[in-house]
C-alpha atoms as a PDB file:
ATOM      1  CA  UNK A   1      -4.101 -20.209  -2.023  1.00  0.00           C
ATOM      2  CA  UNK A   2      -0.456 -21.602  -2.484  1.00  0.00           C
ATOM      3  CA  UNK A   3       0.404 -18.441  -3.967  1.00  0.00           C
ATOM      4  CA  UNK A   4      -0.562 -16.730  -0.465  1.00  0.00           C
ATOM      5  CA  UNK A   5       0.832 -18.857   1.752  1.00  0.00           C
ATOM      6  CA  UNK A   6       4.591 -19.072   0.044  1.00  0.00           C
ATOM      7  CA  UNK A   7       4.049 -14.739  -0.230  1.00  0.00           C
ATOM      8  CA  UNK A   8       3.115 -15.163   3.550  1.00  0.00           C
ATOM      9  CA  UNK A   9       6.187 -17.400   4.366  1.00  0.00           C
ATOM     10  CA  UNK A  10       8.971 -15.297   2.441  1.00  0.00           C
ATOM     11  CA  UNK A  11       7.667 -11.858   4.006  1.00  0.00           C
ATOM     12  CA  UNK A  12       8.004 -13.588   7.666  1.00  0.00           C
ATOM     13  CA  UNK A  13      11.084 -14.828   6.558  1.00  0.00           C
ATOM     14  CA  UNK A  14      12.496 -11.305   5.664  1.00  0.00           C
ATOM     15  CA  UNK A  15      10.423  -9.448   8.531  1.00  0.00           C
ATOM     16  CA  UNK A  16      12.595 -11.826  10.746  1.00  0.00           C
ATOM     17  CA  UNK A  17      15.482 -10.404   9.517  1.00  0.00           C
ATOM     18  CA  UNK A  18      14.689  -6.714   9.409  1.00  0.00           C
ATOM     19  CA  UNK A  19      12.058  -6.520  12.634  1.00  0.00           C
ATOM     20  CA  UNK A  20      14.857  -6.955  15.167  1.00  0.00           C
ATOM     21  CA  UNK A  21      17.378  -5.179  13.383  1.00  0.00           C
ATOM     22  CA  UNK A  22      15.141  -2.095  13.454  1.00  0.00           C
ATOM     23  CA  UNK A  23      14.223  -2.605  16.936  1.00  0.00           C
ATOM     24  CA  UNK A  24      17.738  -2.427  18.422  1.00  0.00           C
ATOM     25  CA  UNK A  25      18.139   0.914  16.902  1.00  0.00           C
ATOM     26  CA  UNK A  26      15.164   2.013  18.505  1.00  0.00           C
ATOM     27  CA  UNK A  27      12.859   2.619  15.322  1.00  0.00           C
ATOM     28  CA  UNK A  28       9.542   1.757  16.986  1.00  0.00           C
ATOM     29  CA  UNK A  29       7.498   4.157  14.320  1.00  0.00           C
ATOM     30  CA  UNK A  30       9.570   2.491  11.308  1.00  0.00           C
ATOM     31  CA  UNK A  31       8.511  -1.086  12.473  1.00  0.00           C
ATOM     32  CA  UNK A  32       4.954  -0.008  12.613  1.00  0.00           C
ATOM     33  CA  UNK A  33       5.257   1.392   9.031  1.00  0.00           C
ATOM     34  CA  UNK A  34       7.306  -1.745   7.769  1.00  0.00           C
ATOM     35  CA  UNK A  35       4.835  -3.734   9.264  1.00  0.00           C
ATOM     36  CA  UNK A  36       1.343  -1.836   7.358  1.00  0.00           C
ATOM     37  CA  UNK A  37       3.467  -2.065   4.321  1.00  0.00           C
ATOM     38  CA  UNK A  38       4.541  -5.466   4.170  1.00  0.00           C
ATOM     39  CA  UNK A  39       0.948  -6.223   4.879  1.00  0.00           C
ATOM     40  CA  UNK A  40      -0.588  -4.541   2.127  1.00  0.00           C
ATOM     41  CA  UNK A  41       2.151  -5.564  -0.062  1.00  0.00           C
ATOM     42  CA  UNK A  42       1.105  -9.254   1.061  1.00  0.00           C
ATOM     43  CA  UNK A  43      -2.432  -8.361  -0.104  1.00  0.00           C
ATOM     44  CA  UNK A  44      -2.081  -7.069  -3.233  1.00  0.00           C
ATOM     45  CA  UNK A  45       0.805 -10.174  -3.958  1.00  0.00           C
ATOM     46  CA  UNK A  46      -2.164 -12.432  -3.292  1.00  0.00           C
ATOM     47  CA  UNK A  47      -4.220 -11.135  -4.763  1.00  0.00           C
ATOM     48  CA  UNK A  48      -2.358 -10.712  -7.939  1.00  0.00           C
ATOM     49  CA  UNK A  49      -1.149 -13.960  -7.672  1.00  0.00           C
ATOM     50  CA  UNK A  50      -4.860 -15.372  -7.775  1.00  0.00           C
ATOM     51  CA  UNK A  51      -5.082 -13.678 -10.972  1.00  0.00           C
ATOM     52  CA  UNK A  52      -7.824 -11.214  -9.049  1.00  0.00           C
ATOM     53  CA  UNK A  53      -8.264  -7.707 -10.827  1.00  0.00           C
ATOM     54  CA  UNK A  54      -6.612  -4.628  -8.832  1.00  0.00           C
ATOM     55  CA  UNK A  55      -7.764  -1.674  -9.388  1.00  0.00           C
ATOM     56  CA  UNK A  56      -5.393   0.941 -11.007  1.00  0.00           C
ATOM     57  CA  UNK A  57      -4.066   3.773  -8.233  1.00  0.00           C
ATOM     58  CA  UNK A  58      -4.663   6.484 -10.781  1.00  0.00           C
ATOM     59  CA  UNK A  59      -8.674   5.657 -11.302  1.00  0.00           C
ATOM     60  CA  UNK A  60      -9.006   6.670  -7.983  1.00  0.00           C
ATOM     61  CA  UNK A  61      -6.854   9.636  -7.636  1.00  0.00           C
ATOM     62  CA  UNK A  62      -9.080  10.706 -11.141  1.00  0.00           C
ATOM     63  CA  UNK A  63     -12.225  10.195  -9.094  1.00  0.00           C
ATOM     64  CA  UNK A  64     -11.314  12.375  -6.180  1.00  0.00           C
ATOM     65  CA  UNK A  65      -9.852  14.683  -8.091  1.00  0.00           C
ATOM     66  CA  UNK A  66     -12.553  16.154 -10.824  1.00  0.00           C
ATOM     67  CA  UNK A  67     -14.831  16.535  -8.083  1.00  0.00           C
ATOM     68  CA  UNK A  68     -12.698  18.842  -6.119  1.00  0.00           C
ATOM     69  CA  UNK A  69     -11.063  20.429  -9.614  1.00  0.00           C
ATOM     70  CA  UNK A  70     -15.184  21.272 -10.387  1.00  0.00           C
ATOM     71  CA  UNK A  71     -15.689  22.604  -7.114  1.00  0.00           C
ATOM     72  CA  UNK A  72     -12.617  24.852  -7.417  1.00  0.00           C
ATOM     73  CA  UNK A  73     -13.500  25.830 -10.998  1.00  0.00           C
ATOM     74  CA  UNK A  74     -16.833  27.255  -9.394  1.00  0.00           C
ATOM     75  CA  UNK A  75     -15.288  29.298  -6.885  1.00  0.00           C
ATOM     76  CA  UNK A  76     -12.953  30.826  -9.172  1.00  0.00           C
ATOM     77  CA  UNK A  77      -9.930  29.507  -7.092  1.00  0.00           C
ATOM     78  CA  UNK A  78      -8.145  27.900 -10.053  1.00  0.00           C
ATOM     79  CA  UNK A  79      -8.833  28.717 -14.013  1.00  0.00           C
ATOM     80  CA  UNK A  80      -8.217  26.416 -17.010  1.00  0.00           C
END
């Protein structure tokens, strides 16, 4: 829970720094996007820092993908 709360304080620390910076150049869409990616980088922080298991990014491109590679294989669109 430490571990959250000092990952919480550092990334208001820094957003305090970069939020208004962006905003006086006008970047309303880049503050959104700053903001959805300091959040999930918050989470998975945490979350890592609570020694939590994260799931590996590529395990779930694999699952959507061999799916969609089988139906594409069936409809002759792509050969192996």
């Amino acid at each position: 829970m430490l571990i959250g709360l000092c990952v919480l304080a550092l990334s208001i620390l820094i957003a305090c720094y970069e939020i208004p910076r962006l905003l006086k150049q006008g970047c309303r869409k880049e503050v959104w996007i700053y903001c959805i990616l300091m959040l999930l980088g918050n989470v998975l922080a945490t979350l890592k820092g609570m020694a939590k298991q994260i799931p590996n990014p590529a395990d779930w491109i694999t699952f959507l993908m061999v799916p969609l590679t089988k139906i594409l294989l069936q409809l002759g669109l792509i050969k192996l």
